[in-house]
C-alpha atoms as a PDB file:
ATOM      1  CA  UNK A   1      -8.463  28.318  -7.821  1.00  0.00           C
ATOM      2  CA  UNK A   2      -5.527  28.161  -5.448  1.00  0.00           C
ATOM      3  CA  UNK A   3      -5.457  24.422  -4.822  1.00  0.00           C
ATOM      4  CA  UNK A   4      -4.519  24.460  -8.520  1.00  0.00           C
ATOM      5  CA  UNK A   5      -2.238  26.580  -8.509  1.00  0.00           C
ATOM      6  CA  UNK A   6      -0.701  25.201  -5.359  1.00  0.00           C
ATOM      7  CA  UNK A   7      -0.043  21.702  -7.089  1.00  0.00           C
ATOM      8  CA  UNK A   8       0.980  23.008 -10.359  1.00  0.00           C
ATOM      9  CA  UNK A   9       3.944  24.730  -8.518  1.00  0.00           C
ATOM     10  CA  UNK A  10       4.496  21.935  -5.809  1.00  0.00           C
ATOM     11  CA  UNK A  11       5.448  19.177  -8.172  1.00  0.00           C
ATOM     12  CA  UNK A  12       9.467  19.251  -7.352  1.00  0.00           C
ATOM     13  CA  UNK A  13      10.098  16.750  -4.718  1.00  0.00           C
ATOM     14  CA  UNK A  14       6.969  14.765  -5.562  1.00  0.00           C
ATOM     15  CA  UNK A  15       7.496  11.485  -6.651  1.00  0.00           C
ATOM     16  CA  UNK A  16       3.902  10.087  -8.015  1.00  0.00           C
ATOM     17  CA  UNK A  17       0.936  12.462  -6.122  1.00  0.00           C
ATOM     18  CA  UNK A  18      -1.630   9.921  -6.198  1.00  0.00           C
ATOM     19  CA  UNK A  19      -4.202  11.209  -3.188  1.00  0.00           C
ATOM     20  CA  UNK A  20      -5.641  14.620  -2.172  1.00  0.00           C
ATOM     21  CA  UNK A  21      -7.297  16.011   0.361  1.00  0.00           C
ATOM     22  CA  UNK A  22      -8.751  19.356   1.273  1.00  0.00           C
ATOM     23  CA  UNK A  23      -9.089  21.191   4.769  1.00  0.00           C
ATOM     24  CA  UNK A  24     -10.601  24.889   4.613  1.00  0.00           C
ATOM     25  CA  UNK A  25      -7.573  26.496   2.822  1.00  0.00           C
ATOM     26  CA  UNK A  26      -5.012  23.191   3.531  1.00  0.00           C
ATOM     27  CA  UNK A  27      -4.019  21.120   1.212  1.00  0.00           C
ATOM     28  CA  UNK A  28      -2.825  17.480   1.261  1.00  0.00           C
ATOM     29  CA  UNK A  29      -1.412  15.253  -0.967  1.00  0.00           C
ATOM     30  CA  UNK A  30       0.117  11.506  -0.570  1.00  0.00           C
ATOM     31  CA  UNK A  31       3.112  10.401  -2.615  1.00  0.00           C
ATOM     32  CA  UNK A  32       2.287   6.453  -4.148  1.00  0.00           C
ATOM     33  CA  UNK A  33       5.955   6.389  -5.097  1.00  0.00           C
ATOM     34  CA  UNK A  34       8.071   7.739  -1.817  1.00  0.00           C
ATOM     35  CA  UNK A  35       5.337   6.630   0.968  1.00  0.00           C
ATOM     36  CA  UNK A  36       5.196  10.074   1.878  1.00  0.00           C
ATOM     37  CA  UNK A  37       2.336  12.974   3.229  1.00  0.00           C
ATOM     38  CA  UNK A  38       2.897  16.318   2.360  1.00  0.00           C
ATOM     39  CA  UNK A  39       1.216  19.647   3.261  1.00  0.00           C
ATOM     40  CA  UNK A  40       1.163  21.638  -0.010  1.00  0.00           C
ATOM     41  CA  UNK A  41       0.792  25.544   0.406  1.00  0.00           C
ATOM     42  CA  UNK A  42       0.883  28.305  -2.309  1.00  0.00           C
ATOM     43  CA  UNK A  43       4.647  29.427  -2.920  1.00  0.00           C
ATOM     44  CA  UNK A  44       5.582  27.278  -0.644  1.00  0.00           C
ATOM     45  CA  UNK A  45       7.810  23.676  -0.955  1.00  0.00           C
ATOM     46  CA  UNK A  46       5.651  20.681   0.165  1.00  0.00           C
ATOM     47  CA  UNK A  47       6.106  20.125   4.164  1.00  0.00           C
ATOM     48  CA  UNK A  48       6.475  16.213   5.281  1.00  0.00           C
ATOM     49  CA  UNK A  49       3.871  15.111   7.310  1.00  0.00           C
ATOM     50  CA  UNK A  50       4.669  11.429   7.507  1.00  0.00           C
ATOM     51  CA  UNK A  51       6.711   8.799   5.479  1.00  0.00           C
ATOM     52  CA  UNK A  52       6.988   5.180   5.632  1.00  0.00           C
ATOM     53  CA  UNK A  53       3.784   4.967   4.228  1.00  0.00           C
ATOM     54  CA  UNK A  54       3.338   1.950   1.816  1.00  0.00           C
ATOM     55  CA  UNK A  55       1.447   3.198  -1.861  1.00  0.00           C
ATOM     56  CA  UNK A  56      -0.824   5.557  -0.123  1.00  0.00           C
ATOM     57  CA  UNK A  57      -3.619   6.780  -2.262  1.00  0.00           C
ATOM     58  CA  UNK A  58      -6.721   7.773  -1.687  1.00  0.00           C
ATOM     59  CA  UNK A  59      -6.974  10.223   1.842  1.00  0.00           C
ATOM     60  CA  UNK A  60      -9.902  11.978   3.507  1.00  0.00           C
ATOM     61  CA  UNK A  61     -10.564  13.669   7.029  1.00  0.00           C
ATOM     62  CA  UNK A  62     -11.891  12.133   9.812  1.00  0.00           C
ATOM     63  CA  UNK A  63     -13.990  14.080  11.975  1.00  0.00           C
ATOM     64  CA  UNK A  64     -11.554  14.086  14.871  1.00  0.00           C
ATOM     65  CA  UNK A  65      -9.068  16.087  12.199  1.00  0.00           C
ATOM     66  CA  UNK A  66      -7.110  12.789  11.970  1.00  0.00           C
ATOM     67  CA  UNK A  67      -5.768  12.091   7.922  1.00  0.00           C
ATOM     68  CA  UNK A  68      -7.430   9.008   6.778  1.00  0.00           C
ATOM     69  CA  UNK A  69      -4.547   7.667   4.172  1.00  0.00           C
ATOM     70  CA  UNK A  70      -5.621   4.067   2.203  1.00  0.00           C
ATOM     71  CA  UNK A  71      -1.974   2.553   2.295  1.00  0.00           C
ATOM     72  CA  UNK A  72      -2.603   0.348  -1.363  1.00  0.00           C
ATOM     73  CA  UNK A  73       0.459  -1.919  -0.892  1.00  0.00           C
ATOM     74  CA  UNK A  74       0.065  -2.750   3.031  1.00  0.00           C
ATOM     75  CA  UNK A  75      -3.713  -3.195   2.003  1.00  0.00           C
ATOM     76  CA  UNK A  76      -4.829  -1.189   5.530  1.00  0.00           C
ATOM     77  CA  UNK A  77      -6.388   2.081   6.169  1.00  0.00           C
ATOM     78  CA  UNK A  78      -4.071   4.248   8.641  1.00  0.00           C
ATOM     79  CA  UNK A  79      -5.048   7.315  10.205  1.00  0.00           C
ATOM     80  CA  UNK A  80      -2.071   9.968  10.756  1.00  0.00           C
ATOM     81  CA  UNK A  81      -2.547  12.214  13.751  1.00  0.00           C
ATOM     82  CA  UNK A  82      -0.984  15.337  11.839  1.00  0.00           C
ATOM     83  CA  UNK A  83      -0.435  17.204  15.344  1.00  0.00           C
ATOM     84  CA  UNK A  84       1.756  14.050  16.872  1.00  0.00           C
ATOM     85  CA  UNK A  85       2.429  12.273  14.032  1.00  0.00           C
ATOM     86  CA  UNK A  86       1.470   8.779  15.530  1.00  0.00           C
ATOM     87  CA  UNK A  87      -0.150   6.206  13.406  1.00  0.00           C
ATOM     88  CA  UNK A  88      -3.477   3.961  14.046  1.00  0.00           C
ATOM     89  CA  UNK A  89      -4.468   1.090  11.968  1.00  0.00           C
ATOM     90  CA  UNK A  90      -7.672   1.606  11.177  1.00  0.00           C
ATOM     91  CA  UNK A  91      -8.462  -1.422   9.018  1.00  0.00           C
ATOM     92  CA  UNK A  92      -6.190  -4.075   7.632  1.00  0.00           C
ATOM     93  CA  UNK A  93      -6.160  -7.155   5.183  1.00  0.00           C
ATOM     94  CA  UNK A  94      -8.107  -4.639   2.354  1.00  0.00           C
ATOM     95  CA  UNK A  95      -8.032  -5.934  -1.426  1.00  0.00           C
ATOM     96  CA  UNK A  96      -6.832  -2.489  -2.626  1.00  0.00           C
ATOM     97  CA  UNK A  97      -4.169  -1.363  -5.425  1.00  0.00           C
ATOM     98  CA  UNK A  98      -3.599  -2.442  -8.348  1.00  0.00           C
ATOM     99  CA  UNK A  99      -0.248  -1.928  -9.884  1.00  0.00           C
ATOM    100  CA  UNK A 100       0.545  -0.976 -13.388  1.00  0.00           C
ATOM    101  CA  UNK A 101       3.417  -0.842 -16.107  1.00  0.00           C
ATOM    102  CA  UNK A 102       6.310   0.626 -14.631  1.00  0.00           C
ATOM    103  CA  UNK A 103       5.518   0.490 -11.378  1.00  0.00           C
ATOM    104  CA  UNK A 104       3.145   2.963 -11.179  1.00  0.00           C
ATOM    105  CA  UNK A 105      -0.645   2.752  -9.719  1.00  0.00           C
ATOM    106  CA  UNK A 106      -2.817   1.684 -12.394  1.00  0.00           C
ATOM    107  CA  UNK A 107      -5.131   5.417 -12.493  1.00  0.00           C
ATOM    108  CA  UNK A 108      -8.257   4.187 -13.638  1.00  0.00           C
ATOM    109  CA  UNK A 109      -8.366   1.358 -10.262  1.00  0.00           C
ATOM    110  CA  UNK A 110      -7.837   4.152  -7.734  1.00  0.00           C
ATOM    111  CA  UNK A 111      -8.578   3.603  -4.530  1.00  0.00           C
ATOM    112  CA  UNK A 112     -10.594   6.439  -2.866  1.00  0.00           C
ATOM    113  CA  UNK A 113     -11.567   7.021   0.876  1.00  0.00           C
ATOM    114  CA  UNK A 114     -14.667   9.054   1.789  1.00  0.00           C
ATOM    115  CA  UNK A 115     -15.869   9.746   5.321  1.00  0.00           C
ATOM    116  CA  UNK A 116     -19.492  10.755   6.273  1.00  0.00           C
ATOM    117  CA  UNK A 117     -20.247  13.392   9.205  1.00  0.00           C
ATOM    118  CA  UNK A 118     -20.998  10.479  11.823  1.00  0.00           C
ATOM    119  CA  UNK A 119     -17.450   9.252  10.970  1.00  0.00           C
ATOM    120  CA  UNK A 120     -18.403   6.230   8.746  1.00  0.00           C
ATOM    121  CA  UNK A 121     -15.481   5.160   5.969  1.00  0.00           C
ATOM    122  CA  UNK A 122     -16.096   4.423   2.845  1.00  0.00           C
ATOM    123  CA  UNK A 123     -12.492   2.242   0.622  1.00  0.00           C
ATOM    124  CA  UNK A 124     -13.237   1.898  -2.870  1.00  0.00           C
ATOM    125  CA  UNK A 125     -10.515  -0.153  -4.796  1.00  0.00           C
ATOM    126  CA  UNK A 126     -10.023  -2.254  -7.483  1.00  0.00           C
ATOM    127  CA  UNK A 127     -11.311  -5.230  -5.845  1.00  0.00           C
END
């Protein structure tokens, strides 16, 4: 029950948390409304990973440790090397995100990404 505890207390500085992802005892979480990548860790403030990000959503591991992150409103699938920081377009030209009132994703079209053992992705959107 740490993770929980972890995001309860890591909400300052977090615009709209909109993707998580897991690692052993890591945490991650992508910001829809800053374009950012945090680290979250228990009494700790969230640690930037990467920003510039457009509407990232749903994020998973890749089995090279890379951060799988399903940028909604540049409709790709980037993969953040969390060591160097570099980005790799992974896929592009994806019908994901939907936007709703406000300006905020629309929650029940969220766009996931899963990633089998072999290293197959999975993008599930709205469309």
């Amino acid at each position: 029950m740490a993770s929980s505890r972890i995001l309860a207390s890591a909400d300052n500085g977090l615009g709209t948390p909109a993707g998580l992802a897991a690692r052993g005892d890591e945490l991650w979480v992508a910001d829809w409304k800053t374009g950012r990548l945090y680290q979250l860790a228990e009494g700790e403030q969230p640690r930037l990973v990467a920003s510039g990000l457009v509407r990232p959503e749903g994020i998973a591991f890749a089995p090279n440790g890379r951060l799988l992150v399903a940028e909604t409103g540049a409709g790709r699938l980037t993969a953040v090397d969390l060591v160097s920081r570099e980005r790799q377009t992974i896929a592009e030209g994806l019908e994901i995100g939907a936007e709703g009132p406000a300006g905020l994703p629309e929650t029940f079209l969220f766009t996931g990404v899963a990633v089998r053992e072999d290293g197959t992705i999975y993008v599930s959107g709205d469309s």
